[in-house]
C-alpha atoms as a PDB file:
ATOM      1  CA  UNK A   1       3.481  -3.091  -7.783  1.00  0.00           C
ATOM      2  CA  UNK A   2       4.400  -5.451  -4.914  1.00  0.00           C
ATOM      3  CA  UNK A   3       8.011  -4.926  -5.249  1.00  0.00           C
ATOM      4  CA  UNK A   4       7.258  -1.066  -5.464  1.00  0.00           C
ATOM      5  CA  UNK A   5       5.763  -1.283  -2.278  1.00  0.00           C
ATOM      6  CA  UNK A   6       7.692  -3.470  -0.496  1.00  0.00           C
ATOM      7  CA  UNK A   7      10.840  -2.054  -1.264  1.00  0.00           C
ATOM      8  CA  UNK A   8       9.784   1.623  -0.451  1.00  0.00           C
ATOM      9  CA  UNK A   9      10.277   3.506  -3.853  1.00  0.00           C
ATOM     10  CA  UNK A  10       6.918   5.063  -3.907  1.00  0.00           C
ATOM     11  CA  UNK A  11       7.698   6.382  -0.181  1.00  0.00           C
ATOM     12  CA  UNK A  12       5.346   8.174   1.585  1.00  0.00           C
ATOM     13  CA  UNK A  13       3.094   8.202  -0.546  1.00  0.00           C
ATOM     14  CA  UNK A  14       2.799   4.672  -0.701  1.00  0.00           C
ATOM     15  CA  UNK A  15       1.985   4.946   2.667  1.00  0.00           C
ATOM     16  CA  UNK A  16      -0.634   6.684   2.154  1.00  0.00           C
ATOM     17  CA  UNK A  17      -2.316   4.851  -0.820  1.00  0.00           C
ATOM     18  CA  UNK A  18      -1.940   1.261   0.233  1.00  0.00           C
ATOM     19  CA  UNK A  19      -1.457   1.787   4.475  1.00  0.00           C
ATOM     20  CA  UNK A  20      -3.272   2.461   7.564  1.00  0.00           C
ATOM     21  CA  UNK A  21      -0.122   3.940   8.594  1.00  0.00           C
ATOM     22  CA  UNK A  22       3.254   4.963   8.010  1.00  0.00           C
ATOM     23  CA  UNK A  23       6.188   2.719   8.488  1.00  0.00           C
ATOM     24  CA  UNK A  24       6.675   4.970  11.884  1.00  0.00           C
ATOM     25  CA  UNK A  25       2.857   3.855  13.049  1.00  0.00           C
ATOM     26  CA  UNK A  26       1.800   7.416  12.297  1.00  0.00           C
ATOM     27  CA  UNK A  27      -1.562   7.515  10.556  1.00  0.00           C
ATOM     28  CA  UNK A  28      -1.066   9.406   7.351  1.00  0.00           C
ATOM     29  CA  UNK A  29      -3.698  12.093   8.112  1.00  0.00           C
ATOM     30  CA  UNK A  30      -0.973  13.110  11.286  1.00  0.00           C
ATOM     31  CA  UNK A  31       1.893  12.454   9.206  1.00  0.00           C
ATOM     32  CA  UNK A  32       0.279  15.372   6.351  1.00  0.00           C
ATOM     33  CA  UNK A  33      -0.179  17.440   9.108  1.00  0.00           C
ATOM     34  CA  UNK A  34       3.452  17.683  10.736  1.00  0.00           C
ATOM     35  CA  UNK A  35       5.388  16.606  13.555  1.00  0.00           C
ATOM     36  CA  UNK A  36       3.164  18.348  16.174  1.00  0.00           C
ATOM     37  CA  UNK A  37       0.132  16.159  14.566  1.00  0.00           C
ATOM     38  CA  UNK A  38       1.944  13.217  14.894  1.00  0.00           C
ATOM     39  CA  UNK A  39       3.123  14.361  18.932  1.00  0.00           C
ATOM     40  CA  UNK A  40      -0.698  14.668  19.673  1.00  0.00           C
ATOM     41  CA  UNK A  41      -1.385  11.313  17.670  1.00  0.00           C
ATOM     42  CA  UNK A  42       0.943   9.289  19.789  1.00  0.00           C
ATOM     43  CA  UNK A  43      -0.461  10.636  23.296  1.00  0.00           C
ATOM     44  CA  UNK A  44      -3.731   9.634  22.484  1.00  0.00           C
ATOM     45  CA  UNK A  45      -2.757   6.132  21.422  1.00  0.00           C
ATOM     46  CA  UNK A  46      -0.699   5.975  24.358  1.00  0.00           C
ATOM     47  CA  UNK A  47      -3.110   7.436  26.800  1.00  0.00           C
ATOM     48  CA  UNK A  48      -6.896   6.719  25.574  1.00  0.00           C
ATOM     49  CA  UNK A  49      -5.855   3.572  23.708  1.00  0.00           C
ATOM     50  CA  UNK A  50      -4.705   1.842  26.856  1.00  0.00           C
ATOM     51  CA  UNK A  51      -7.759   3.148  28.830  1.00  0.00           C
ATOM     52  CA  UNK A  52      -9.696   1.621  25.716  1.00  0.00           C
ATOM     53  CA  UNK A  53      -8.167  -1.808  25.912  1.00  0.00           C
ATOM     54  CA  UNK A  54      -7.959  -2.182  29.588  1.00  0.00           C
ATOM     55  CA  UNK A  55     -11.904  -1.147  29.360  1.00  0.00           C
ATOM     56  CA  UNK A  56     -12.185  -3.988  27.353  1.00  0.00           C
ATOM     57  CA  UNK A  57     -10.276  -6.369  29.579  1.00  0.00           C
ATOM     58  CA  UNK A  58      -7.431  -6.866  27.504  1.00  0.00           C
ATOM     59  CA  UNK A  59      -3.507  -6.859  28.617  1.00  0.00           C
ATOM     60  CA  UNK A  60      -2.234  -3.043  28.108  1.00  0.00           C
ATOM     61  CA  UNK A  61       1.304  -2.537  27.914  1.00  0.00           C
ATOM     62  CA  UNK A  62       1.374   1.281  29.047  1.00  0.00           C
ATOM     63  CA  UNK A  63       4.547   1.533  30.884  1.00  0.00           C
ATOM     64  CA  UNK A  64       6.500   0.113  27.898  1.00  0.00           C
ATOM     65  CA  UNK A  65       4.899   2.104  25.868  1.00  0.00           C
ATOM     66  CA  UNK A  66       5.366   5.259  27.705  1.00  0.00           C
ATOM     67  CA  UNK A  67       8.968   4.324  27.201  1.00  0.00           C
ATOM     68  CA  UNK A  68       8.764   4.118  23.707  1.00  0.00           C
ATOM     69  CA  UNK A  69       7.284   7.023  23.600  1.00  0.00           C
ATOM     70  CA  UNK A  70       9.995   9.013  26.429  1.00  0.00           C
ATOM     71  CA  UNK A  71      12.498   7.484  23.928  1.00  0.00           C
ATOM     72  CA  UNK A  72      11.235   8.816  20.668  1.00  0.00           C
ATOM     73  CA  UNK A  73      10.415  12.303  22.500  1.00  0.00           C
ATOM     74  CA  UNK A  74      13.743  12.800  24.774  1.00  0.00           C
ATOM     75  CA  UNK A  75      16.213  15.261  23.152  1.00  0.00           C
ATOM     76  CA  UNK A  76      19.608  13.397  22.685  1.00  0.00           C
ATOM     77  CA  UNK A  77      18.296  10.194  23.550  1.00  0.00           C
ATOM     78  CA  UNK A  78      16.118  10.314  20.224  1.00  0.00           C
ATOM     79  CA  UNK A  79      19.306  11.641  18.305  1.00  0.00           C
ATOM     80  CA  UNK A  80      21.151   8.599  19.568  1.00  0.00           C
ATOM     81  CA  UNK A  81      18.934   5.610  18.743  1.00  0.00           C
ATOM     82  CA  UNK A  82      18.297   7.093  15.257  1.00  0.00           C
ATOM     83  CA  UNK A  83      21.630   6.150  13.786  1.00  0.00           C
ATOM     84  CA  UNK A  84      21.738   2.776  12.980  1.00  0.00           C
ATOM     85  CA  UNK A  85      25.476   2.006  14.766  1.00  0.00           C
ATOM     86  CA  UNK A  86      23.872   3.132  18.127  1.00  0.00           C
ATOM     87  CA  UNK A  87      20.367   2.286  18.131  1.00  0.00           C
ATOM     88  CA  UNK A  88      20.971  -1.679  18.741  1.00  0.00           C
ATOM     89  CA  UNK A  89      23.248  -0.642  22.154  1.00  0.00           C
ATOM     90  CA  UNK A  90      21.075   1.711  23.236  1.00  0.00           C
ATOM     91  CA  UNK A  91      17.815  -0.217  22.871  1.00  0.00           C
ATOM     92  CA  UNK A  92      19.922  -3.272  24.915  1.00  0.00           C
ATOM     93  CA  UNK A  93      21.916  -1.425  27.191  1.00  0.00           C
ATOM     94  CA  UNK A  94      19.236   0.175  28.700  1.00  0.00           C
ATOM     95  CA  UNK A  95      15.266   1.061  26.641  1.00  0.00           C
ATOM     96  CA  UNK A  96      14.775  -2.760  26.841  1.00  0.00           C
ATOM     97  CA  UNK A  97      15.431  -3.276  30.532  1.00  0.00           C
ATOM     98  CA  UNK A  98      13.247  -0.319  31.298  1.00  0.00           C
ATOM     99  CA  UNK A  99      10.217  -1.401  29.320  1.00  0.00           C
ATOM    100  CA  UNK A 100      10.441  -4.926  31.015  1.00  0.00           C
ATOM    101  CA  UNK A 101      10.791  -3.051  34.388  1.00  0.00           C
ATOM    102  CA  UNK A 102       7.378  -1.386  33.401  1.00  0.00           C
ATOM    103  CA  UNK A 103       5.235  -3.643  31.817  1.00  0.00           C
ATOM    104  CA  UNK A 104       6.648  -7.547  32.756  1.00  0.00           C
ATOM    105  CA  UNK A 105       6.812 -10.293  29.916  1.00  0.00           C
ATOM    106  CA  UNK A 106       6.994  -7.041  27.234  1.00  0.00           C
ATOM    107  CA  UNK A 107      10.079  -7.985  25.878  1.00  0.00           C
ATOM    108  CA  UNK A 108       8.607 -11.746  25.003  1.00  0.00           C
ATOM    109  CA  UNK A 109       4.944 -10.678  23.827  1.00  0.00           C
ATOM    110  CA  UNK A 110       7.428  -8.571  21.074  1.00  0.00           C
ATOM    111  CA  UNK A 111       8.893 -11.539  19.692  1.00  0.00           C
ATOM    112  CA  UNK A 112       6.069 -13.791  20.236  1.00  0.00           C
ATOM    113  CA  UNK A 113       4.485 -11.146  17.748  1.00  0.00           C
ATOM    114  CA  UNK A 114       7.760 -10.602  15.143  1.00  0.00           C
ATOM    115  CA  UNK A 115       7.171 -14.454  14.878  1.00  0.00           C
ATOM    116  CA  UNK A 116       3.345 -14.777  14.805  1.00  0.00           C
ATOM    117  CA  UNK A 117       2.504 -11.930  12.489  1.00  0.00           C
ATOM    118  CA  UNK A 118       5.919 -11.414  10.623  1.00  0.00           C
ATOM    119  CA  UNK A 119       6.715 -14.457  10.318  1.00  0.00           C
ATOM    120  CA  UNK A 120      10.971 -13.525  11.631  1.00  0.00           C
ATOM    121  CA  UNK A 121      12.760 -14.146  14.069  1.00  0.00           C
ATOM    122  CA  UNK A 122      15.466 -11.845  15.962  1.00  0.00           C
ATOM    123  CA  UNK A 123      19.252 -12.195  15.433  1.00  0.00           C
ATOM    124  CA  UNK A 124      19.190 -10.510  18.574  1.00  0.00           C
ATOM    125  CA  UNK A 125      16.667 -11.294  20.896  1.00  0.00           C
ATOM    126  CA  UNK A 126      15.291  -7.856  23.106  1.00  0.00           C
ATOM    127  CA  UNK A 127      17.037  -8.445  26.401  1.00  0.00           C
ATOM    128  CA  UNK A 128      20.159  -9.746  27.457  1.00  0.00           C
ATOM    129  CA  UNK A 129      21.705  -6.158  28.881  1.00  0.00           C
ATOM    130  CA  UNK A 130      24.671  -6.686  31.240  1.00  0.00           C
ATOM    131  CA  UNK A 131      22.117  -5.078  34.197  1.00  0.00           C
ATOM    132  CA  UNK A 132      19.512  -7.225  33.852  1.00  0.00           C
ATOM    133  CA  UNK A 133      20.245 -10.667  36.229  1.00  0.00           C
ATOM    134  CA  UNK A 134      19.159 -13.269  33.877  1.00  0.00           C
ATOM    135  CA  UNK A 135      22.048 -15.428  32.462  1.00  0.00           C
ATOM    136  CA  UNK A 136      21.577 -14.060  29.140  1.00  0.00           C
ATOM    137  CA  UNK A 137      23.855 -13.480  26.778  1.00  0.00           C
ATOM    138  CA  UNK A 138      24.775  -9.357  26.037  1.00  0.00           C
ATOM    139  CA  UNK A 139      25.252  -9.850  22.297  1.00  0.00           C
ATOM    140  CA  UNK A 140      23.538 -12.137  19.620  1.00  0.00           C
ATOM    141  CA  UNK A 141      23.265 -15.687  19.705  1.00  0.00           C
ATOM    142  CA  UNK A 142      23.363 -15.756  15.489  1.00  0.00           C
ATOM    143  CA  UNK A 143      24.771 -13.485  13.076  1.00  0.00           C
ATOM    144  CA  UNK A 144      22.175 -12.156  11.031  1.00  0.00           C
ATOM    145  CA  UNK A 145      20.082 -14.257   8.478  1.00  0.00           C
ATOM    146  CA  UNK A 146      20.620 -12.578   5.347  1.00  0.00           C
ATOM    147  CA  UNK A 147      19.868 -15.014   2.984  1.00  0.00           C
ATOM    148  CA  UNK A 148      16.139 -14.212   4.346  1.00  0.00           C
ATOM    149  CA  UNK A 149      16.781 -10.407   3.585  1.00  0.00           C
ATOM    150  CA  UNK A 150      16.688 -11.198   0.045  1.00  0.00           C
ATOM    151  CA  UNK A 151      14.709 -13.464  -0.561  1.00  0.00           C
ATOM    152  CA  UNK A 152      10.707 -14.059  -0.894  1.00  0.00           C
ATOM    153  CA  UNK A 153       8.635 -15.041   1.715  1.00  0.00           C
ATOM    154  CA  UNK A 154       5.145 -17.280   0.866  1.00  0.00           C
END
């Protein structure tokens, strides 16, 4: 059953058995109910669930966010960071400069997070576009691990 649902061949619908939400963050009631659902889904958790947390006092991230979200919602610009060959340079050439220009220290709370709760690391770090001023590196430092792609993790 874990390999079923770790490797996706029960889909959706194991999404919706075994998830709070959808490999996409969609919950599955919005997911059911189409892509306008999902639209109206997002804009709440972008708009209410940052006036939520910074109610609470926590750290919001809204202006990333609301890049993620102009991203996943922009004609064109969603058709090009859906296909795998284009979605790395896009998201470094320019999504990840724009969401640290909005919401400072982004970019490292995202990998502090991939390591913390994951338990992986990036073979390319978020960053490192030839705009931003940093000394970084524009492609990856590593090639990719992928003797960690198949295999178990404890």
């Amino acid at each position: 059953m874990g390999a079923l649902l770790k490797g996706g061949a029960l889909s959706i619908y194991g999404d919706f058995l075994f998830a709070d939400e959808t490999e996409h963050g969609r919950g599955a009631f919005a997911t059911l109910l189409g892509p306008v659902a999902g639209l109206a889904e997002e804009t709440v958790a972008l708009t209410w669930g940052n006036a939520l947390q910074a109610a609470k006092g926590e750290e919001t991230d809204f202006g990333a966010e609301l890049v993620r979200f102009a991203k996943g919602n922009t004609p064109g610009l969603s058709a090009a960071i859906n296909l795998w060959y284009t979605r790395a340079a896009v998201d470094h050439l320019l999504i990840h400069d724009l969401q640290e220009a909005a919401s400072p220290g982004y970019l490292r709370r995202m990998e502090n997070r991939a390591r913390n709760e994951f338990g992986t690391e990036y073979w390319w770090a978020p960053g490192g576009s030839p705009l931003m001023d940093s000394g970084e590196t524009l492609g990856p430092e590593r090639a990719p691990d992928f003797e960690a792609a198949v295999t178990e993790r404890n």
